[in-house]
C-alpha atoms as a PDB file:
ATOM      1  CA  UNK A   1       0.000   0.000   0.000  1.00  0.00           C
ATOM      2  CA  UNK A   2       0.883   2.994  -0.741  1.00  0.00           C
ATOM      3  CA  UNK A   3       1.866   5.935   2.428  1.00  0.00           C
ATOM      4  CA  UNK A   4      -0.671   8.646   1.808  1.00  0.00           C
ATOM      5  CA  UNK A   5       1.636  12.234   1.954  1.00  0.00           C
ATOM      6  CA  UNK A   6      -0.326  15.068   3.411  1.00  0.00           C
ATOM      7  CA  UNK A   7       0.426  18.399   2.053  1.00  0.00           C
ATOM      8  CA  UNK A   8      -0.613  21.080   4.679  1.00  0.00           C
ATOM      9  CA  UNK A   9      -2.319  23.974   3.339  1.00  0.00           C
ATOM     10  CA  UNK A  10      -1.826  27.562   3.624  1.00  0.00           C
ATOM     11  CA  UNK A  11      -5.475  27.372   5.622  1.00  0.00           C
ATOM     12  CA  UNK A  12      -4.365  25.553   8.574  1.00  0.00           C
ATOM     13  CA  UNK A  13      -4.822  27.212  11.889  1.00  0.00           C
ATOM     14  CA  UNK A  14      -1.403  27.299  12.223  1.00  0.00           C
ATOM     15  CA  UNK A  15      -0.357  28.296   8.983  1.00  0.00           C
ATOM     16  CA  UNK A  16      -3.256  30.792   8.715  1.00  0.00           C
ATOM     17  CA  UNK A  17      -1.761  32.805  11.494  1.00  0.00           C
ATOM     18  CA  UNK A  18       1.552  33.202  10.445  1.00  0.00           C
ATOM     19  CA  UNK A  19       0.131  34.315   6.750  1.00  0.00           C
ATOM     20  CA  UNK A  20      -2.016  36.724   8.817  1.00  0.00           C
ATOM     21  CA  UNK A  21       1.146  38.257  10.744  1.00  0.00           C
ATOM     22  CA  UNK A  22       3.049  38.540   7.425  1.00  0.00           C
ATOM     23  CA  UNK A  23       0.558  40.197   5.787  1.00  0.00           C
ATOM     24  CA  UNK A  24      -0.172  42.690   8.120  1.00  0.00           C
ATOM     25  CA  UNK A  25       3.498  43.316   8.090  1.00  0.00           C
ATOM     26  CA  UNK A  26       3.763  44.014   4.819  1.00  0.00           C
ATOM     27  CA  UNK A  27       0.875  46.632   5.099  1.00  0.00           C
ATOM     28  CA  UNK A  28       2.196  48.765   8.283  1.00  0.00           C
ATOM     29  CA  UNK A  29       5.756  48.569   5.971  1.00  0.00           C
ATOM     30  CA  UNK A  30       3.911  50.178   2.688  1.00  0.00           C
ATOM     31  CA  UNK A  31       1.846  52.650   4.978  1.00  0.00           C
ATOM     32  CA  UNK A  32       5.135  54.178   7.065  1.00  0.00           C
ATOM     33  CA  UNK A  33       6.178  55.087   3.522  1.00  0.00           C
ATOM     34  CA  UNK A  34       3.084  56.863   2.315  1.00  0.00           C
ATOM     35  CA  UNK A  35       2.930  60.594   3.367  1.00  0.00           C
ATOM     36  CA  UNK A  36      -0.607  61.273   5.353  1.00  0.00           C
ATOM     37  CA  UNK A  37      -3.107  63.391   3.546  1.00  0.00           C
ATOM     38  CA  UNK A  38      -2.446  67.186   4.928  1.00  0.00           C
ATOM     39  CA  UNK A  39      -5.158  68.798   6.937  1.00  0.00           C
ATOM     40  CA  UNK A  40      -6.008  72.021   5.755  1.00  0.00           C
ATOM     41  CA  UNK A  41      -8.184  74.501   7.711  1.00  0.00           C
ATOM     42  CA  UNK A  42      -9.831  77.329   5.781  1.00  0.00           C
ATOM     43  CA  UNK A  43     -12.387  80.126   6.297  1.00  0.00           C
ATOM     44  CA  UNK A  44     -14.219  82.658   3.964  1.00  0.00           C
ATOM     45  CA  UNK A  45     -15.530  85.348   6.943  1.00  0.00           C
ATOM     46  CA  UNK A  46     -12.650  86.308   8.676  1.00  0.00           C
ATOM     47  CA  UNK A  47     -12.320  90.068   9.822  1.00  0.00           C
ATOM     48  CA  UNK A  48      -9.931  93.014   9.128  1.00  0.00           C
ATOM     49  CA  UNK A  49      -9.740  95.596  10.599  1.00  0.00           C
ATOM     50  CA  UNK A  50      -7.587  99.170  10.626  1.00  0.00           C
ATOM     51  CA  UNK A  51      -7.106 102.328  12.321  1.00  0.00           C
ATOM     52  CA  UNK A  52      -5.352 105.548  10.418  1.00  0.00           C
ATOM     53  CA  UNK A  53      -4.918 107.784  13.495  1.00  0.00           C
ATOM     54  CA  UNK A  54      -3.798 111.298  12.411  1.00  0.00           C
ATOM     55  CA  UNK A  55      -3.831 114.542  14.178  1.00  0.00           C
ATOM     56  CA  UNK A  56      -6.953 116.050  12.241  1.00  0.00           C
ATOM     57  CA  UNK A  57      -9.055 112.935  11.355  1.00  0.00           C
ATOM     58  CA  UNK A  58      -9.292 108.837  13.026  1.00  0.00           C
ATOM     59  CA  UNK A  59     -10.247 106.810  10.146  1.00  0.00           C
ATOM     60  CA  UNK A  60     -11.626 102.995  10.835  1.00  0.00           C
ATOM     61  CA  UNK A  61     -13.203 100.662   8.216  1.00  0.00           C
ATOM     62  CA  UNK A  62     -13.243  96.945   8.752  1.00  0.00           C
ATOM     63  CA  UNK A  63     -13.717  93.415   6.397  1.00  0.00           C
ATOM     64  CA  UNK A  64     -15.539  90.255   6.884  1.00  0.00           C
ATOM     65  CA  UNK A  65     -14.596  88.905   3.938  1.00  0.00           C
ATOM     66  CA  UNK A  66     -11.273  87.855   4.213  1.00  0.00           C
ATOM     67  CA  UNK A  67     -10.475  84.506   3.257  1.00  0.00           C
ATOM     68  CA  UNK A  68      -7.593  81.717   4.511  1.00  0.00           C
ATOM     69  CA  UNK A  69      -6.208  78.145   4.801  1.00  0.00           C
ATOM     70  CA  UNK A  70      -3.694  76.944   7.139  1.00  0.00           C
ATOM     71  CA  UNK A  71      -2.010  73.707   5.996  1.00  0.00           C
ATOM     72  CA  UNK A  72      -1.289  72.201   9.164  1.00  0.00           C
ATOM     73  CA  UNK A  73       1.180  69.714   7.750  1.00  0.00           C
ATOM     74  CA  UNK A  74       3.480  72.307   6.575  1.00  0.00           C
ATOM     75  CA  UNK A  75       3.105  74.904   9.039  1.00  0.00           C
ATOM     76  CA  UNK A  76       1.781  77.250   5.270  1.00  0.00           C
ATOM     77  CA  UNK A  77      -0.842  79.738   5.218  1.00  0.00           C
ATOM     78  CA  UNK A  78      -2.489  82.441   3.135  1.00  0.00           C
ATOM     79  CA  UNK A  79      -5.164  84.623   3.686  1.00  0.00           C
ATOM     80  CA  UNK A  80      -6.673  87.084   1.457  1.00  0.00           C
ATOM     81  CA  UNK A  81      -8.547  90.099   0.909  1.00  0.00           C
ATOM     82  CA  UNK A  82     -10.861  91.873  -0.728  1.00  0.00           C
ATOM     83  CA  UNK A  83      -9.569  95.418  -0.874  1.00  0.00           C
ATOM     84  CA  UNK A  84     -13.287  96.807  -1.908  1.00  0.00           C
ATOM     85  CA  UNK A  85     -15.363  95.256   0.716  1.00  0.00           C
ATOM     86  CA  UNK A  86     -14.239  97.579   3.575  1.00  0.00           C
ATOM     87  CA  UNK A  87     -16.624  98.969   5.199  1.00  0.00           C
ATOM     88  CA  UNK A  88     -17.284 102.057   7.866  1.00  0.00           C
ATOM     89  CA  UNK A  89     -14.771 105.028   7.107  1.00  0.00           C
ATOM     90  CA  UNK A  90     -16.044 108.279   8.561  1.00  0.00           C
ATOM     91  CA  UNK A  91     -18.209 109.308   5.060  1.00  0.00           C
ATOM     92  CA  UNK A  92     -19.185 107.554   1.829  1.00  0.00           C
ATOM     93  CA  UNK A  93     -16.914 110.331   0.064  1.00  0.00           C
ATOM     94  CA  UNK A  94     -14.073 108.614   2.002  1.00  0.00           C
ATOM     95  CA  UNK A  95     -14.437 105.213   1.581  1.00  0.00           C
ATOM     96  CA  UNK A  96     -15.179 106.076  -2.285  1.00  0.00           C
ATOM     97  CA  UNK A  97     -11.145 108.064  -2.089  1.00  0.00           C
ATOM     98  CA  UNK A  98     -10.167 105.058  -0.212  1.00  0.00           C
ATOM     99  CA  UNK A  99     -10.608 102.673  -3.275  1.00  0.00           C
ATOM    100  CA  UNK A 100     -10.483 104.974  -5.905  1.00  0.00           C
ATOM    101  CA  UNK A 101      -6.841 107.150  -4.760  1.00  0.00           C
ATOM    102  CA  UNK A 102      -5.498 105.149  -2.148  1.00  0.00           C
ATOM    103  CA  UNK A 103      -5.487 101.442  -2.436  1.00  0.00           C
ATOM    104  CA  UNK A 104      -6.618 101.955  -6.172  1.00  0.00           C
ATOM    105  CA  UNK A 105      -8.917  98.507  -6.070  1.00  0.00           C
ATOM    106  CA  UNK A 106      -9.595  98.427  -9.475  1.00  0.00           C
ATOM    107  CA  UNK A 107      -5.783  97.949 -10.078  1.00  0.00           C
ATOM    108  CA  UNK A 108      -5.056  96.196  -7.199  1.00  0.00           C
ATOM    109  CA  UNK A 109      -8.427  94.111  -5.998  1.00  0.00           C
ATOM    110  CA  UNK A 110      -6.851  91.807  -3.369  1.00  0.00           C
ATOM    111  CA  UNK A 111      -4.305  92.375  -0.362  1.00  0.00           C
ATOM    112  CA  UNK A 112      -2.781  88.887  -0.070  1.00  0.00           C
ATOM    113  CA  UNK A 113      -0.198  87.347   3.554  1.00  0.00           C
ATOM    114  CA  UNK A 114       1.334  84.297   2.329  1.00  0.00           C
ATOM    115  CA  UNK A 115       4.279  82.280   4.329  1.00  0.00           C
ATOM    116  CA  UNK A 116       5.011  79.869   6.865  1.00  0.00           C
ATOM    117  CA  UNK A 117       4.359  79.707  10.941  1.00  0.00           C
ATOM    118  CA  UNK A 118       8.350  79.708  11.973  1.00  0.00           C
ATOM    119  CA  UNK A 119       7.159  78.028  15.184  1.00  0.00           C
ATOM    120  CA  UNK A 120       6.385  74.061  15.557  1.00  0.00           C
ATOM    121  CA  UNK A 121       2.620  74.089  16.274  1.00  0.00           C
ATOM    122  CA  UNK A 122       0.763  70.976  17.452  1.00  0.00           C
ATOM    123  CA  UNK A 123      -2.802  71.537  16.231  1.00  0.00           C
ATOM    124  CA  UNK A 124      -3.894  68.438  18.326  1.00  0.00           C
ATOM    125  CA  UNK A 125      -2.953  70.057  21.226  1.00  0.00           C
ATOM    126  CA  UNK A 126      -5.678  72.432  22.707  1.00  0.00           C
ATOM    127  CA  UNK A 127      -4.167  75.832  23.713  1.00  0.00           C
ATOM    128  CA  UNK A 128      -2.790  79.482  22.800  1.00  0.00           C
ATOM    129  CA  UNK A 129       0.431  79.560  21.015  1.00  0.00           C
ATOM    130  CA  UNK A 130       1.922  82.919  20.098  1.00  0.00           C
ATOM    131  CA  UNK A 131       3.653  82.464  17.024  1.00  0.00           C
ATOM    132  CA  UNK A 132       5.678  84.311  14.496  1.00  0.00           C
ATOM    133  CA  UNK A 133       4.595  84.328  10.574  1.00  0.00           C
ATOM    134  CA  UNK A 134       7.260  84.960   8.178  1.00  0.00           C
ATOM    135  CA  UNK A 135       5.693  85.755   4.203  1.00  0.00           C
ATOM    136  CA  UNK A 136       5.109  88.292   1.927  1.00  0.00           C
ATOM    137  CA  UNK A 137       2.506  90.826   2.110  1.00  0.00           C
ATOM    138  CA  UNK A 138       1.597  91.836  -1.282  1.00  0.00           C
ATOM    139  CA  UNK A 139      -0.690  95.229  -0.634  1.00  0.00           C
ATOM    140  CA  UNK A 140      -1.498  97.563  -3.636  1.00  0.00           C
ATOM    141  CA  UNK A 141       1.193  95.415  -6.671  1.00  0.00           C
ATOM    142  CA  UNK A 142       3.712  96.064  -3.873  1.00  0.00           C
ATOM    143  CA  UNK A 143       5.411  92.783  -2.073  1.00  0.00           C
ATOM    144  CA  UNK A 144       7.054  93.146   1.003  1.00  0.00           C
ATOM    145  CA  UNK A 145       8.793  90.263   3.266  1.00  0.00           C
ATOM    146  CA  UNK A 146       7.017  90.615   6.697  1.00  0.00           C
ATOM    147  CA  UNK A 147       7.313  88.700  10.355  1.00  0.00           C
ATOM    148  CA  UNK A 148       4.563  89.361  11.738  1.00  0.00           C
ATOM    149  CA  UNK A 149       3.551  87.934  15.332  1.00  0.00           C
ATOM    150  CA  UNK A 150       0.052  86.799  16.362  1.00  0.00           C
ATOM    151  CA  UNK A 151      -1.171  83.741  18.618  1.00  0.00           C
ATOM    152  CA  UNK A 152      -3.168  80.827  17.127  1.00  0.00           C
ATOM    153  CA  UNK A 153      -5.766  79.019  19.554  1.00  0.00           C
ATOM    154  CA  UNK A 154      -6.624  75.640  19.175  1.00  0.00           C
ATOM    155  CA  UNK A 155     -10.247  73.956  20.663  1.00  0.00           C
ATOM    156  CA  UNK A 156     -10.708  71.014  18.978  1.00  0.00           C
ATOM    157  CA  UNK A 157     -11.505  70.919  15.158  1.00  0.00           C
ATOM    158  CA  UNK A 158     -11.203  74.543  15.470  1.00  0.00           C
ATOM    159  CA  UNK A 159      -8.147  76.961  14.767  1.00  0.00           C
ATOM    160  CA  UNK A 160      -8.779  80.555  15.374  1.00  0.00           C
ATOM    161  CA  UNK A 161      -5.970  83.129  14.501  1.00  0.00           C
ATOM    162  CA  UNK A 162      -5.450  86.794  15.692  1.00  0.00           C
ATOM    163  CA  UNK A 163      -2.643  89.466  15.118  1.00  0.00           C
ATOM    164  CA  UNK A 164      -2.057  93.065  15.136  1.00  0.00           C
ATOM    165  CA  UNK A 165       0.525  94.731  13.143  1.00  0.00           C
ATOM    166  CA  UNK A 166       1.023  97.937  11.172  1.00  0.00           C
ATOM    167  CA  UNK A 167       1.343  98.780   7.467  1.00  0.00           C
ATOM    168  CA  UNK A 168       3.700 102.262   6.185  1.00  0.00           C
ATOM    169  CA  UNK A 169       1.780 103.435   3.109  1.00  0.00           C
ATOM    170  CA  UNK A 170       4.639 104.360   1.795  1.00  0.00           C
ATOM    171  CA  UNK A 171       6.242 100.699   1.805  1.00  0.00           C
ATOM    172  CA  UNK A 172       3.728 100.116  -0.095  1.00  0.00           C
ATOM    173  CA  UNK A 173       3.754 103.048  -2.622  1.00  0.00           C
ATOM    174  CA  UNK A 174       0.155 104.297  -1.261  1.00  0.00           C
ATOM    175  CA  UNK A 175       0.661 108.168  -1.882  1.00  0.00           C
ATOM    176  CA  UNK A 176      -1.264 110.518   0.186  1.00  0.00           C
ATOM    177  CA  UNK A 177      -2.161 113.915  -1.295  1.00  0.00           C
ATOM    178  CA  UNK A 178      -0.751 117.018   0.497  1.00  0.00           C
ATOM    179  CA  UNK A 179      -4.139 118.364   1.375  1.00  0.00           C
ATOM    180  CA  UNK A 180      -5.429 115.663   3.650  1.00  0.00           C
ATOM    181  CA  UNK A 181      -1.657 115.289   4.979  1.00  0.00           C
ATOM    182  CA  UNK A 182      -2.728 115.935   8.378  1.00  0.00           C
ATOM    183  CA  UNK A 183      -6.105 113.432   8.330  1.00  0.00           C
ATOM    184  CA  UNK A 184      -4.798 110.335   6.946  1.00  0.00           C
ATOM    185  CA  UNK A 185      -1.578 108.510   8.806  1.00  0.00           C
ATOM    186  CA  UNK A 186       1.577 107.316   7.084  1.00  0.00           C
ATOM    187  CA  UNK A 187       1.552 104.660   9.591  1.00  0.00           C
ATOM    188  CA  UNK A 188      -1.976 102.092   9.833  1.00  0.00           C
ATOM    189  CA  UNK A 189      -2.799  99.862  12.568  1.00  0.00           C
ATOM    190  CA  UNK A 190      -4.206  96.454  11.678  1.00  0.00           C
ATOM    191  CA  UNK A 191      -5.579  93.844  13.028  1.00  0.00           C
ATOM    192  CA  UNK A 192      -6.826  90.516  11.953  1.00  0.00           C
ATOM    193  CA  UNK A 193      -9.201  87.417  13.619  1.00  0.00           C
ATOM    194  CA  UNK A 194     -10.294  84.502  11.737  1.00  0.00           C
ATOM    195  CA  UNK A 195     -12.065  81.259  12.860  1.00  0.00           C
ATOM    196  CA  UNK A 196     -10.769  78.198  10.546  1.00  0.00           C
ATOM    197  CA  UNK A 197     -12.459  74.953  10.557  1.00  0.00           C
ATOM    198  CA  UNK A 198     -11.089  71.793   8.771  1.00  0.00           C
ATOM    199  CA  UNK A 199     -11.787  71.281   5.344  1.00  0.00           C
ATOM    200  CA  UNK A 200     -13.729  68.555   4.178  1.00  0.00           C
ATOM    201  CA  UNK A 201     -11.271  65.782   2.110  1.00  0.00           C
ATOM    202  CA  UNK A 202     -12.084  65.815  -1.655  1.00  0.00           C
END
């Protein structure tokens, strides 16, 4: 008679479990070298705000348009502006110079911060950071390389942003005419809040 050989198959309990493990190995090895998808906050109603203080006139107009994304990944951010949706101003004459002869919107429509956080932030950590941002501020066709400081709080899913920080018109090439000298101020106090949420993935 002949000795029947038994082959034992890849299904045994035994043999099952060791497949199992190698398998799974292989899958935590091909996932350590796959980059995570970047999580991106973003917004579309954050505020602006500034102050021209001068000896004759105060000026103040604010924005709650301004739009940003944080990638969280890469420390990156931008936020943007409409330059014509300010609001306030001290007359409708003035926020019509405003566009027109200062910040000349229908040249330059958007005020655009773009750059990096230079700080490590852990945006699964809930808390205040203050932090330093380090881009370019491109105001009326004019770029200029700013650090600007600010603190970023994190609760939860949400990232909310605030800084204050002042802008020379003439960095900037914003001319002010002789006659209103004494009402408008080479120097302008700004400040900026924004609530950013996560964006959904794609």
């Amino acid at each position: 008679m002949y000795k029947r050989t038994i082959i034992p198959s890849v299904f045994d309990s035994a043999n099952a479990t060791g497949f199992c493990i190698c398998v799974l190995f292989l899958v935590v090895v091909l996932f350590s070298f796959v980059n995570p998808v970047n999580k991106i906050y973003s917004c579309n109603n954050g505020e602006v705000s500034f102050v021209s203080d001068a000896p004759l006139e105060v000026i103040k107009a604010s924005s709650k348009e301004m739009k940003g994304a944080i990638d969280a990944t890469n420390r990156t951010f931008i936020f943007t502006v409409d330059a014509n949706s300010f609001h306030g101003f001290n007359s409708g004459l003035q926020r019509e110079h405003f566009n027109e002869n200062y910040l000349e919107t229908t040249r330059y429509p958007k005020a655009t911060f773009q750059g990096k956080f230079i700080e490590d932030i852990d945006f699964n950590a809930n808390g205040t950071y203050e932090i330093r941002a380090k881009g370019t501020l491109d105001l009326h066709g004019i770029k200029q390389e700013r650090i600007l400081k600010g603190a970023i709080t994190i609760r939860g899913d949400e990232v909310s942003i605030h800084s204050q920080f002042t802008v020379l018109l003439e960095d900037h090439d914003i001319k002010i005419p002789r006659v209103v000298y004494q009402k408008i101020s080479p120097e302008i106090a700004v400040t900026i809040h924004a609530d950013l949420k996560p964006m959904a993935p794609k």
